[in-house]
N, C-alpha and C. Protein backbone atom coordinates (compact mmCIF):
# COMPACT_ATOMS: atom_id res chain seq x y z
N UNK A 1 9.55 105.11 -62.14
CA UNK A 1 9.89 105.48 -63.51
C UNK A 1 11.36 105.88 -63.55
N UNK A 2 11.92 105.22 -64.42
CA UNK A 2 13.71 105.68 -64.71
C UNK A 2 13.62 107.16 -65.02
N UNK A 3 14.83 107.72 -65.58
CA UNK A 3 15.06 108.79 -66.47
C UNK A 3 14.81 108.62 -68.03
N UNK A 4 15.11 107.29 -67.86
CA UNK A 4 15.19 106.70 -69.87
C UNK A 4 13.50 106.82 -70.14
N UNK A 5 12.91 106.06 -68.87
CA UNK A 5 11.41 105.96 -69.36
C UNK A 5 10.64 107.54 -69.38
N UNK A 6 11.31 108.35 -68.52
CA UNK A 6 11.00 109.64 -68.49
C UNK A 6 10.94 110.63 -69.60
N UNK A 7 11.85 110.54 -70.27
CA UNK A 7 12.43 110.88 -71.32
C UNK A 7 11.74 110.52 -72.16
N UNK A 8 11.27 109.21 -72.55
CA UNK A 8 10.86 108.29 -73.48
C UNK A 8 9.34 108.85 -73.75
N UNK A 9 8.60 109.43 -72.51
CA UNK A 9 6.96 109.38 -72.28
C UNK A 9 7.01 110.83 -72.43
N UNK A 10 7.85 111.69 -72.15
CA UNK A 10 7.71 113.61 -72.70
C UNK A 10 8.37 113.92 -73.64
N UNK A 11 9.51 113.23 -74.20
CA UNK A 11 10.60 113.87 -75.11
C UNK A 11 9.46 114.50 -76.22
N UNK A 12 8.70 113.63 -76.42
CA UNK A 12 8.09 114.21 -78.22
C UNK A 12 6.92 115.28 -78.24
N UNK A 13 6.27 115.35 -76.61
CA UNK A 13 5.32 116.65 -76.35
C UNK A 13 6.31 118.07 -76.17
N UNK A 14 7.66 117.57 -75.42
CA UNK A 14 8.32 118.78 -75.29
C UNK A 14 8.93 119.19 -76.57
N UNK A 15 9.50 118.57 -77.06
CA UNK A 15 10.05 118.95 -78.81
C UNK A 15 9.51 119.65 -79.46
N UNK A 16 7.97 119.01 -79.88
CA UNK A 16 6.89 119.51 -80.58
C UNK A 16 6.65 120.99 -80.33
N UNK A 17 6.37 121.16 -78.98
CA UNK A 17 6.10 122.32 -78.54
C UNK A 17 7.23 123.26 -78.81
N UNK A 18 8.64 122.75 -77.83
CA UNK A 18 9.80 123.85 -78.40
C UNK A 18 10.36 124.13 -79.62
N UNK A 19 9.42 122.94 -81.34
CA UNK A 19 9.81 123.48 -82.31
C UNK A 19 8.30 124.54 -82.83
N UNK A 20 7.76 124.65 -82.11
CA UNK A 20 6.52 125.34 -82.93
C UNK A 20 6.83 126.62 -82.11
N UNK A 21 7.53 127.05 -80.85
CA UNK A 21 7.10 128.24 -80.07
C UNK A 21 8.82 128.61 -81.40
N UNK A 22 9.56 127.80 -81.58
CA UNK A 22 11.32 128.55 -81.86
C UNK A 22 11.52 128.57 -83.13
N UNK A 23 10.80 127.83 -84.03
CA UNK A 23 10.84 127.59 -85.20
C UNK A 23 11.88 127.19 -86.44
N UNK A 24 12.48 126.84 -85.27
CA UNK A 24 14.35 125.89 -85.50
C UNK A 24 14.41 124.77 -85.24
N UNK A 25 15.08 124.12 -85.83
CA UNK A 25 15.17 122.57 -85.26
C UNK A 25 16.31 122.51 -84.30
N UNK A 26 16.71 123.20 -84.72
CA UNK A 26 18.15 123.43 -83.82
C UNK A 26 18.20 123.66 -82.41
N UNK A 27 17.05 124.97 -82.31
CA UNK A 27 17.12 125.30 -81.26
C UNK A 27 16.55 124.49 -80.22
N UNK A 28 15.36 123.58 -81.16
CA UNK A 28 14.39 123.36 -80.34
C UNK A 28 14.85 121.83 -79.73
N UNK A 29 16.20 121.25 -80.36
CA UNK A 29 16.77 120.50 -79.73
C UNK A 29 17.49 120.32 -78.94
N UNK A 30 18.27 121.78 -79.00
CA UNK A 30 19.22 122.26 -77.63
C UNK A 30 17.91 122.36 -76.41
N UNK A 31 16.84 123.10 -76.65
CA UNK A 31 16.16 123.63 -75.65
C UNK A 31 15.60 122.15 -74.64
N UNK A 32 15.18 121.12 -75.91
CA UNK A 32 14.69 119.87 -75.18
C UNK A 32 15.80 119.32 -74.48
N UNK A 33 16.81 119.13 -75.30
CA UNK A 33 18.04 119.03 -74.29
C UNK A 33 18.08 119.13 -72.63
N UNK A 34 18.01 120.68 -72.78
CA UNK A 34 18.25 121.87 -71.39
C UNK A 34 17.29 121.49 -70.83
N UNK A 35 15.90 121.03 -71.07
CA UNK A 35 14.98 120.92 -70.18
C UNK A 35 14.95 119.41 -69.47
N UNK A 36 15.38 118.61 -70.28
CA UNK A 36 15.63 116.67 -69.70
C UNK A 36 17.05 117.48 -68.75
N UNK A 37 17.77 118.00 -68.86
CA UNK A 37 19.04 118.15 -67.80
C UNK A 37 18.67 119.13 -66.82
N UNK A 38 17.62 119.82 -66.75
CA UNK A 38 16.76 120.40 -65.91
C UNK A 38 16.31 119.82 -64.73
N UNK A 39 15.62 118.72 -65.50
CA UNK A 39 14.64 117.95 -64.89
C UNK A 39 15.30 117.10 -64.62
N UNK A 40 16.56 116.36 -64.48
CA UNK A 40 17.15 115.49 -64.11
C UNK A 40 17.78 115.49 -62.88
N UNK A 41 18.44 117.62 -63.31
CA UNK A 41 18.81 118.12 -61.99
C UNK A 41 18.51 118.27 -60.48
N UNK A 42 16.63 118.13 -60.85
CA UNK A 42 15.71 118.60 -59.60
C UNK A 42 15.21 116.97 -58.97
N UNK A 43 14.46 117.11 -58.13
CA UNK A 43 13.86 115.78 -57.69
C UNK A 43 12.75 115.71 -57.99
N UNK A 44 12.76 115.47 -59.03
CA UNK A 44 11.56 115.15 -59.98
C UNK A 44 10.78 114.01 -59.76
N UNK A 45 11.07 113.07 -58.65
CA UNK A 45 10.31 111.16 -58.32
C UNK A 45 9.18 112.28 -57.53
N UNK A 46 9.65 113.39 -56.98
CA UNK A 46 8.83 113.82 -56.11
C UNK A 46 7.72 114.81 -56.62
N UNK A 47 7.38 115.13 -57.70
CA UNK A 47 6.56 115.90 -58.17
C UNK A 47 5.30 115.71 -58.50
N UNK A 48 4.35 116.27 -58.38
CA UNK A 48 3.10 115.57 -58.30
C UNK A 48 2.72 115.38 -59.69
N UNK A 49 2.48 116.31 -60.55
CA UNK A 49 2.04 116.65 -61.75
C UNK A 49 3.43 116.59 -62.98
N UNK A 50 3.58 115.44 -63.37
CA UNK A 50 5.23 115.76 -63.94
C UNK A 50 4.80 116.20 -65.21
N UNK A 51 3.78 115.79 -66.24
CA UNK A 51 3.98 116.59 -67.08
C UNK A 51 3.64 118.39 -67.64
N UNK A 52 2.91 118.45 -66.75
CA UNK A 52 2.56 119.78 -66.44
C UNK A 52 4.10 120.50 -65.79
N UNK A 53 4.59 120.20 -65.04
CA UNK A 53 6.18 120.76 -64.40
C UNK A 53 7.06 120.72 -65.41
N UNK A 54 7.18 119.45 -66.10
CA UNK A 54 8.11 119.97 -67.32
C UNK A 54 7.48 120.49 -68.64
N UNK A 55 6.45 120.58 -68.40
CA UNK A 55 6.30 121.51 -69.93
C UNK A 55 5.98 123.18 -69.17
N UNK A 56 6.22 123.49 -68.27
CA UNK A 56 6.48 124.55 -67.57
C UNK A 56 8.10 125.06 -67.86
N UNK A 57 8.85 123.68 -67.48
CA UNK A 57 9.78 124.49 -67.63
C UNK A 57 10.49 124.54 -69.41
N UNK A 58 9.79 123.63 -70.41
CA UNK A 58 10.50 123.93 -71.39
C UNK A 58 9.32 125.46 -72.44
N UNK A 59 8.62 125.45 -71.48
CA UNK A 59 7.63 127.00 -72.01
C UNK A 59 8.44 127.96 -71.41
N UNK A 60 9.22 127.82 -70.45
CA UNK A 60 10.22 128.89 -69.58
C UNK A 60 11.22 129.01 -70.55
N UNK A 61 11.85 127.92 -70.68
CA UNK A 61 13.22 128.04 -71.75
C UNK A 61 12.78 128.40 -73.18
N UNK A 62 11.77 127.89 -73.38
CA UNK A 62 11.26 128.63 -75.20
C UNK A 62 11.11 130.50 -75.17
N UNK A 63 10.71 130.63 -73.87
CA UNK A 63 10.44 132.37 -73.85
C UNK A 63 11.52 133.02 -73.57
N UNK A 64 12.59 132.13 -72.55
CA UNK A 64 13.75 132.94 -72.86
C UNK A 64 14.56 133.06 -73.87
N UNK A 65 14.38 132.07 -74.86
CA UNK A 65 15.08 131.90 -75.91
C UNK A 65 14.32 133.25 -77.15
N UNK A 66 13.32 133.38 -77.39
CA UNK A 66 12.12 134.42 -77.93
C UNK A 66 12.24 135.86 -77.52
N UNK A 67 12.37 136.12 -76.02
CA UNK A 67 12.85 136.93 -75.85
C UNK A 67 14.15 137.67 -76.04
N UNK A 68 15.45 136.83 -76.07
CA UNK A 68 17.03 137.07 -76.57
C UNK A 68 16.58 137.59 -77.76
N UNK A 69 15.88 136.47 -78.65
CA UNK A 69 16.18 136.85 -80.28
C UNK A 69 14.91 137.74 -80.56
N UNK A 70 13.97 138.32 -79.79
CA UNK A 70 13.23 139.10 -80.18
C UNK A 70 13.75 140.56 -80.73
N UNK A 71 14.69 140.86 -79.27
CA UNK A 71 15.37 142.17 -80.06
C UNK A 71 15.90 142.21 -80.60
N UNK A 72 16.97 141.58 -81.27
CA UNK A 72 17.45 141.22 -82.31
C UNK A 72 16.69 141.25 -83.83
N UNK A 73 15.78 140.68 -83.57
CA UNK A 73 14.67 140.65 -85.09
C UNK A 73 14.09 142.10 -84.91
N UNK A 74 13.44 142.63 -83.66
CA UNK A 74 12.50 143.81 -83.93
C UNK A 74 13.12 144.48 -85.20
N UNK A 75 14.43 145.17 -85.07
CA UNK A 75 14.97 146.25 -86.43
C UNK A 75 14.80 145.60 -87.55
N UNK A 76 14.86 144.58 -87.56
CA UNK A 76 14.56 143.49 -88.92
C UNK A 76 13.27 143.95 -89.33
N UNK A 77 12.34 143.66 -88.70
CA UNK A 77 11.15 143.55 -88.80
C UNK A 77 10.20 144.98 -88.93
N UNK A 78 10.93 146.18 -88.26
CA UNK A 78 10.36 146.93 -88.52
C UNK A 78 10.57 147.54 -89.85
N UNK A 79 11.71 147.31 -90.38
CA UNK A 79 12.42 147.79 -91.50
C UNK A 79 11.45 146.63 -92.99
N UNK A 80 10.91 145.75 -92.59
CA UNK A 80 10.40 144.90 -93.86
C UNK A 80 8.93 145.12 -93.71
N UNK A 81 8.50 145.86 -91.95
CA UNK A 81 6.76 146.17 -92.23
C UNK A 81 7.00 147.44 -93.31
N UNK A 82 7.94 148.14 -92.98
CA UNK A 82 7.85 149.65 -93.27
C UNK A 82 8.03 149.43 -95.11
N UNK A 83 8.55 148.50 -95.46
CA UNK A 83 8.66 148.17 -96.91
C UNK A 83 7.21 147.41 -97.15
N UNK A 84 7.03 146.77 -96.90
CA UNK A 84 5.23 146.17 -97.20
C UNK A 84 4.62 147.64 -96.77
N UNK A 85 4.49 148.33 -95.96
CA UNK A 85 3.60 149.51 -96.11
C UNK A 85 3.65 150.43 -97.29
N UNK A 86 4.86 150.65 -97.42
CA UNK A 86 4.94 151.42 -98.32
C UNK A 86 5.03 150.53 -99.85
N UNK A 87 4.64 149.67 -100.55
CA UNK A 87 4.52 148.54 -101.44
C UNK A 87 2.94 149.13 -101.38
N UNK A 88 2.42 148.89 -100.52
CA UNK A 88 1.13 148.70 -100.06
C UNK A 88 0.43 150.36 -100.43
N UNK A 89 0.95 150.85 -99.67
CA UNK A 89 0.18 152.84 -99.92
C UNK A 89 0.46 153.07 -101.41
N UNK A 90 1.63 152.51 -102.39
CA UNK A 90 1.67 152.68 -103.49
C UNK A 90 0.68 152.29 -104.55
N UNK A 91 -0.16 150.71 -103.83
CA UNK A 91 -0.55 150.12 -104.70
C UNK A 91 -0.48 149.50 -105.87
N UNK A 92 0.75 149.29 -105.57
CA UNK A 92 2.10 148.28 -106.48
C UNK A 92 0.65 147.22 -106.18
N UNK A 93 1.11 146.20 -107.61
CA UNK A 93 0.76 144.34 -107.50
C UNK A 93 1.70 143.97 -106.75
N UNK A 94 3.17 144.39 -106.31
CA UNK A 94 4.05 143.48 -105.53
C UNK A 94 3.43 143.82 -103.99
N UNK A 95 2.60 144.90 -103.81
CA UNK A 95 1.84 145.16 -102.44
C UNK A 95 0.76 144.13 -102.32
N UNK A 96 0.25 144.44 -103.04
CA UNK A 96 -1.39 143.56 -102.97
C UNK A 96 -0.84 142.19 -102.70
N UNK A 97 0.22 141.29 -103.58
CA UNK A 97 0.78 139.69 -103.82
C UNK A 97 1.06 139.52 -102.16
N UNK A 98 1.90 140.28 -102.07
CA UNK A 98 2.67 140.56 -100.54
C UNK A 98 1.74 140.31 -99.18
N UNK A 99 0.41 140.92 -99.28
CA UNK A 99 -0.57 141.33 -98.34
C UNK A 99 -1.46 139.88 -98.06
N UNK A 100 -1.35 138.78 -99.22
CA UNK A 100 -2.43 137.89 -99.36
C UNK A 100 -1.47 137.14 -98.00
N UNK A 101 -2.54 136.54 -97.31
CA UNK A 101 -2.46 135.65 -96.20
C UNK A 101 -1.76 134.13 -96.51
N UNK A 102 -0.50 133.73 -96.20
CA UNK A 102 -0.59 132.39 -96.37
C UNK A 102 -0.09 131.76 -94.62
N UNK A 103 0.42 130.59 -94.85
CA UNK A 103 0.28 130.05 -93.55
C UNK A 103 1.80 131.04 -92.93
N UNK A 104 2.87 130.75 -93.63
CA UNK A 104 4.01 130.96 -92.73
C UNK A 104 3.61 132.51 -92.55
N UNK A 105 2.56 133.65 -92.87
CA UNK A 105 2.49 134.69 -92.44
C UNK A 105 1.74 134.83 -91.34
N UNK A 106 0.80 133.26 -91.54
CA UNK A 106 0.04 133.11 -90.54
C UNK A 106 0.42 132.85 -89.14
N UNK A 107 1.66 132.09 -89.07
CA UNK A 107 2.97 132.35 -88.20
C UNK A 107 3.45 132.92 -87.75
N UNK A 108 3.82 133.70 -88.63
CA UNK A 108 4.72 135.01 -88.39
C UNK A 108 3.68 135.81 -87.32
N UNK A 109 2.49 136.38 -87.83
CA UNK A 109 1.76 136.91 -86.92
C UNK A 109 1.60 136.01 -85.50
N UNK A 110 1.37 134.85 -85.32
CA UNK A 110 1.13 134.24 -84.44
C UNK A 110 2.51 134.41 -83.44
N UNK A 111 3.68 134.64 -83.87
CA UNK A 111 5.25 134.84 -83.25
C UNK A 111 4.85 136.24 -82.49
N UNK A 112 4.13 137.27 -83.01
CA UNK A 112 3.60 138.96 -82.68
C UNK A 112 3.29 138.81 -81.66
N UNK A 113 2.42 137.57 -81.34
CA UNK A 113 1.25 137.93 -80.12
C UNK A 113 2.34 138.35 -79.00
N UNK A 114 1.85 138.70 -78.17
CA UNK A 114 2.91 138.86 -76.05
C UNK A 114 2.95 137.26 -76.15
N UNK A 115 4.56 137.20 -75.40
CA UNK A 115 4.47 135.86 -75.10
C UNK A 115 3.40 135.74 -74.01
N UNK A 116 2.42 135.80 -73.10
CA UNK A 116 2.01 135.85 -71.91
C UNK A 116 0.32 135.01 -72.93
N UNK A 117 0.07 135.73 -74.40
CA UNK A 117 -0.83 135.05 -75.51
C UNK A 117 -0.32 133.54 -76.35
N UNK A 118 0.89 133.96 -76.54
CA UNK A 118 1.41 132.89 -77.59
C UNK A 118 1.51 131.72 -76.84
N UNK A 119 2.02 131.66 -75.71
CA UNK A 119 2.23 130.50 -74.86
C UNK A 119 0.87 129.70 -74.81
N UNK A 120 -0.14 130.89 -74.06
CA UNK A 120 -1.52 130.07 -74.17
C UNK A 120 -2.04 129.24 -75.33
N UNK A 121 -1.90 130.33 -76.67
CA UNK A 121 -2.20 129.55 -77.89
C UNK A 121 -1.29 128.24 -78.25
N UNK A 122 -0.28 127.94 -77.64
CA UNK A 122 0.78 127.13 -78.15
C UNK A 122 0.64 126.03 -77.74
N UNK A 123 0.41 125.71 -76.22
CA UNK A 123 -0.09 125.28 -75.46
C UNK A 123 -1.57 124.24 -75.69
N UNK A 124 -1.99 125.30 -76.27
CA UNK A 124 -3.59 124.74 -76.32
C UNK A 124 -3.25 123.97 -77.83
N UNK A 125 -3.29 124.86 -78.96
CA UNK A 125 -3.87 124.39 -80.40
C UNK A 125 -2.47 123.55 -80.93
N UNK A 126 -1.26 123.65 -80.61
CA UNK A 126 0.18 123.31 -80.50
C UNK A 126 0.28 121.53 -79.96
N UNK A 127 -0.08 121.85 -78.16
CA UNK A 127 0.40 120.95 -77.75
C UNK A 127 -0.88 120.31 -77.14
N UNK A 128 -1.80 120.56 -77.95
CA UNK A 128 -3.33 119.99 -77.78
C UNK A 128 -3.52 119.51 -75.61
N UNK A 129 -3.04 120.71 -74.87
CA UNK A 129 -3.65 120.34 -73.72
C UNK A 129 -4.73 121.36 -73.30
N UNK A 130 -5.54 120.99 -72.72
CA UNK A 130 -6.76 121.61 -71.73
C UNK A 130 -6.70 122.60 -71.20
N UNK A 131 -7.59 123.55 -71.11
CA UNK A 131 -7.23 124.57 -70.16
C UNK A 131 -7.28 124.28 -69.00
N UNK A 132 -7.54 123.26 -68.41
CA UNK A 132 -7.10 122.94 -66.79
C UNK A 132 -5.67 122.75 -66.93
N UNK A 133 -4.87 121.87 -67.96
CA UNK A 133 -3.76 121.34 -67.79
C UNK A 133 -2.77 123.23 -67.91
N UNK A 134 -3.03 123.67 -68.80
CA UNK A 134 -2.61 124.97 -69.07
C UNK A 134 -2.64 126.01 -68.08
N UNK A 135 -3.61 125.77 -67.27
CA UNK A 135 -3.96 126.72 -65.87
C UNK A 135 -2.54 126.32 -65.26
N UNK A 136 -2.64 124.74 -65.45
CA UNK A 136 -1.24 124.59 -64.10
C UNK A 136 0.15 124.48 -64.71
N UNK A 137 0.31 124.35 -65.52
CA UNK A 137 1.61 124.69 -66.26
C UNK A 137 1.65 125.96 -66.10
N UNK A 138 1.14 127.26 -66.02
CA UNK A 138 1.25 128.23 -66.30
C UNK A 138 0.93 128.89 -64.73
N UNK A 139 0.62 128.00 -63.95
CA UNK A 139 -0.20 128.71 -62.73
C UNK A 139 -0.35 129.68 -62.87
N UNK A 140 -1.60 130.12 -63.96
CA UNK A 140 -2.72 131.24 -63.47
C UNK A 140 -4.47 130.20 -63.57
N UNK A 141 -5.04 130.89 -63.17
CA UNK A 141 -6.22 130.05 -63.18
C UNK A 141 -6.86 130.12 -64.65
N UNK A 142 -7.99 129.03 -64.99
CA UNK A 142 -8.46 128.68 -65.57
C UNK A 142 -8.84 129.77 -66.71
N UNK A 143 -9.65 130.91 -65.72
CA UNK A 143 -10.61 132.11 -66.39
C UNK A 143 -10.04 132.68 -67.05
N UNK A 144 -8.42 133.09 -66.20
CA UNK A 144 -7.22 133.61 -67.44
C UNK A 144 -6.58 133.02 -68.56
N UNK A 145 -6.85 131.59 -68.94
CA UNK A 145 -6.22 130.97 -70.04
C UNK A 145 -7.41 131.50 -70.81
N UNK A 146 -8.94 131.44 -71.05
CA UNK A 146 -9.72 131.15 -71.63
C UNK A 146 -9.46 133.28 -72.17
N UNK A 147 -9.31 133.63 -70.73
CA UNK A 147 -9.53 135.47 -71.19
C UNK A 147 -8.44 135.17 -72.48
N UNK A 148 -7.08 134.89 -72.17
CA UNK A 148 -6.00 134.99 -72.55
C UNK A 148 -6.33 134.32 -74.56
N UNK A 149 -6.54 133.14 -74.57
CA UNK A 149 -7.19 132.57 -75.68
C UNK A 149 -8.10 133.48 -76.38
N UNK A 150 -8.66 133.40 -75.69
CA UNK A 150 -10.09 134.27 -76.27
C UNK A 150 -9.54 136.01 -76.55
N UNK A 151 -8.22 136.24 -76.52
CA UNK A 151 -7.47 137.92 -76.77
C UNK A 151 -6.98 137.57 -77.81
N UNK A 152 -6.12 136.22 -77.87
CA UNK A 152 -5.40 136.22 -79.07
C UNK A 152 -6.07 135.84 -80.13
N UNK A 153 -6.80 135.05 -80.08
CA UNK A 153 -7.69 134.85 -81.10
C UNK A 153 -8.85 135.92 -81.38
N UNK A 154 -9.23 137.18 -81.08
CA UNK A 154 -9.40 138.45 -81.18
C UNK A 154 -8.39 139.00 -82.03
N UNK A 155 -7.36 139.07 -81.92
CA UNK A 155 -5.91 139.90 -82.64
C UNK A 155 -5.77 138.85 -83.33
N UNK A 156 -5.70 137.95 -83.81
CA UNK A 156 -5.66 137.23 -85.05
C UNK A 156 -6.77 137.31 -85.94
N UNK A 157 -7.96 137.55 -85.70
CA UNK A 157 -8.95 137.74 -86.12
C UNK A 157 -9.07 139.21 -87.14
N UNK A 158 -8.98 139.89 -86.12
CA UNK A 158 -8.58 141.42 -86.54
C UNK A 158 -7.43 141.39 -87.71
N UNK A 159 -6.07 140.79 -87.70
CA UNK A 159 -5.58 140.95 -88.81
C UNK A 159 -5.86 140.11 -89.87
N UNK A 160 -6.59 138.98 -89.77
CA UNK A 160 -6.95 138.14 -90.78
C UNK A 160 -8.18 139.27 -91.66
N UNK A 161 -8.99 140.08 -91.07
CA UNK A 161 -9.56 140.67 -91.65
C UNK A 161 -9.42 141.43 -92.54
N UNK A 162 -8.03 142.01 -91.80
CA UNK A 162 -7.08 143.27 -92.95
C UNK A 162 -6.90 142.64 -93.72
N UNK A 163 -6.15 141.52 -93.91
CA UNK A 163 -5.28 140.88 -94.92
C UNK A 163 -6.45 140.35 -96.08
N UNK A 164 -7.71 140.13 -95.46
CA UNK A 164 -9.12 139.85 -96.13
C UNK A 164 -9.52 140.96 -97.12
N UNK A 165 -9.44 141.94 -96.61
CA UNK A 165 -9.73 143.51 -97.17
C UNK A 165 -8.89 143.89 -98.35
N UNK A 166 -7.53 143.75 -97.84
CA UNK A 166 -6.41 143.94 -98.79
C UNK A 166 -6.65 143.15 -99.79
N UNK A 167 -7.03 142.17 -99.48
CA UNK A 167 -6.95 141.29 -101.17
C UNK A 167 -7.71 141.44 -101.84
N UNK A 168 -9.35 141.76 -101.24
CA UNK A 168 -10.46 141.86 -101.80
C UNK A 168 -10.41 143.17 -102.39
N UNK A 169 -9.88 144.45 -101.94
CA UNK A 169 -10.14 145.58 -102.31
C UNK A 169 -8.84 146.36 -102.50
N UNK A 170 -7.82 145.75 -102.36
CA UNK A 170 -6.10 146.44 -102.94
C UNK A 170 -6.19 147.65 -101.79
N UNK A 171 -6.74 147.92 -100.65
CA UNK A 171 -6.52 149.20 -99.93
C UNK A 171 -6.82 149.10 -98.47
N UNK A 172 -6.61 150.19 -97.92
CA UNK A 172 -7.05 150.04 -96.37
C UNK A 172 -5.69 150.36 -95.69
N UNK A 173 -5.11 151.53 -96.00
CA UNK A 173 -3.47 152.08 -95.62
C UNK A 173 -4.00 152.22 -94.00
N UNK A 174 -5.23 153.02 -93.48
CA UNK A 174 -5.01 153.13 -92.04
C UNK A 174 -4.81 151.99 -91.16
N UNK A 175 -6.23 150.94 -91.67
CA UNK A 175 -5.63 150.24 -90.24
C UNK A 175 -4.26 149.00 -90.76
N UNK A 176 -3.97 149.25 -91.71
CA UNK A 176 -2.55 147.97 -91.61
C UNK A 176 -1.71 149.12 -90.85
N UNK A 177 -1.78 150.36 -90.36
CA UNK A 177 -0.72 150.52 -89.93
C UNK A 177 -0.97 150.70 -88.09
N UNK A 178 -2.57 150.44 -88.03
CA UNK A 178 -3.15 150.74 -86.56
C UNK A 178 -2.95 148.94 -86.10
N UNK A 179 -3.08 147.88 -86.91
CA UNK A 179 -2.86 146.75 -86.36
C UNK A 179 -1.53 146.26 -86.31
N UNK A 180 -0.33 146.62 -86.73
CA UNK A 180 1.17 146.79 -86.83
C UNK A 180 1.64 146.89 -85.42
N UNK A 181 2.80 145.55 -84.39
CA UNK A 181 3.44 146.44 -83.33
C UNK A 181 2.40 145.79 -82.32
């Protein structure tokens, strides 16, 4: 296999993935970038499992990239929960409108999980591979993708409920602020 054909047979699983974990196009083209010059760098004829190795390493470069701009956003973010809470304890309509679930919030929460969750979920429902294939991209075993899956989709669950509550009943100040963070 060339580099061109290499390129040709991962470019659009790695993309996909580094625009759904970065949520930039931008970034997620530099990142695919960095990861074909990665992988170009190493001796890659010799690898057993190639697509599992490079979507290892562009799940490496998406988390370092998540991590930089995480702290960066946290003050952001704590400063716009703390305005939806308090929207919310008022029982303003701009609280209740605010609280209803749509997808890009559905996102947004999904960005919350630990990367050590999001990856798994990203991985799986994202970049539609297996939890065998995910075990080895990730080398941990099997039992831990499924624990790992089976957490985040627990904590998504849990706030889909709030956000269920909130709409149905305009209230519920404790736990939006116990599922927060």
């Amino acid at each position: 296999m060339t580099e061109h054909e290499l390129f040709n047979t991962y470019n659009k699983d790695v993309y996909r993935t580094c625009l759904y974990m970065l949520k930039n196009i931008q970034d997620a083209e530099d990142v695919c970038h960095d990861v074909f010059v990665t992988v170009f760098r190493q001796d890659w004829r010799n690898v057993t499992h190639l697509k599992a190795w490079i979507m290892r390493i562009a799940m490496n470069h998406c988390l370092n990239i998540i991590r930089k701009n995480k702290v960066k956003s946290d003050k952001q973010d704590q400063l716009q929960n703390l305005h939806e809470h308090e929207a919310l304890a008022k029982g303003s309509v701009d609280g209740i409108v605010m609280a209803k679930l749509s997808f890009a919030e559905l996102e947004q929460q999904l960005q919350k999980l630990p990367d050590k969750l999001l990856s798994v979920v990203t991985l799986r429902y994202i970049g539609d591979l297996s939890v065998a294939e995910i075990s080895e991209i990730l080398s941990i075993r099997q039992g831990t993708v499924r624990t790992r899956l089976h957490k985040a989709l627990k904590m998504m669950r849990k706030k889909l409920e709030y956000y269920e509550k909130v709409k149905t009943r305009g209230e519920n100040h404790f736990e939006y602020s116990r599922i927060q963070g």
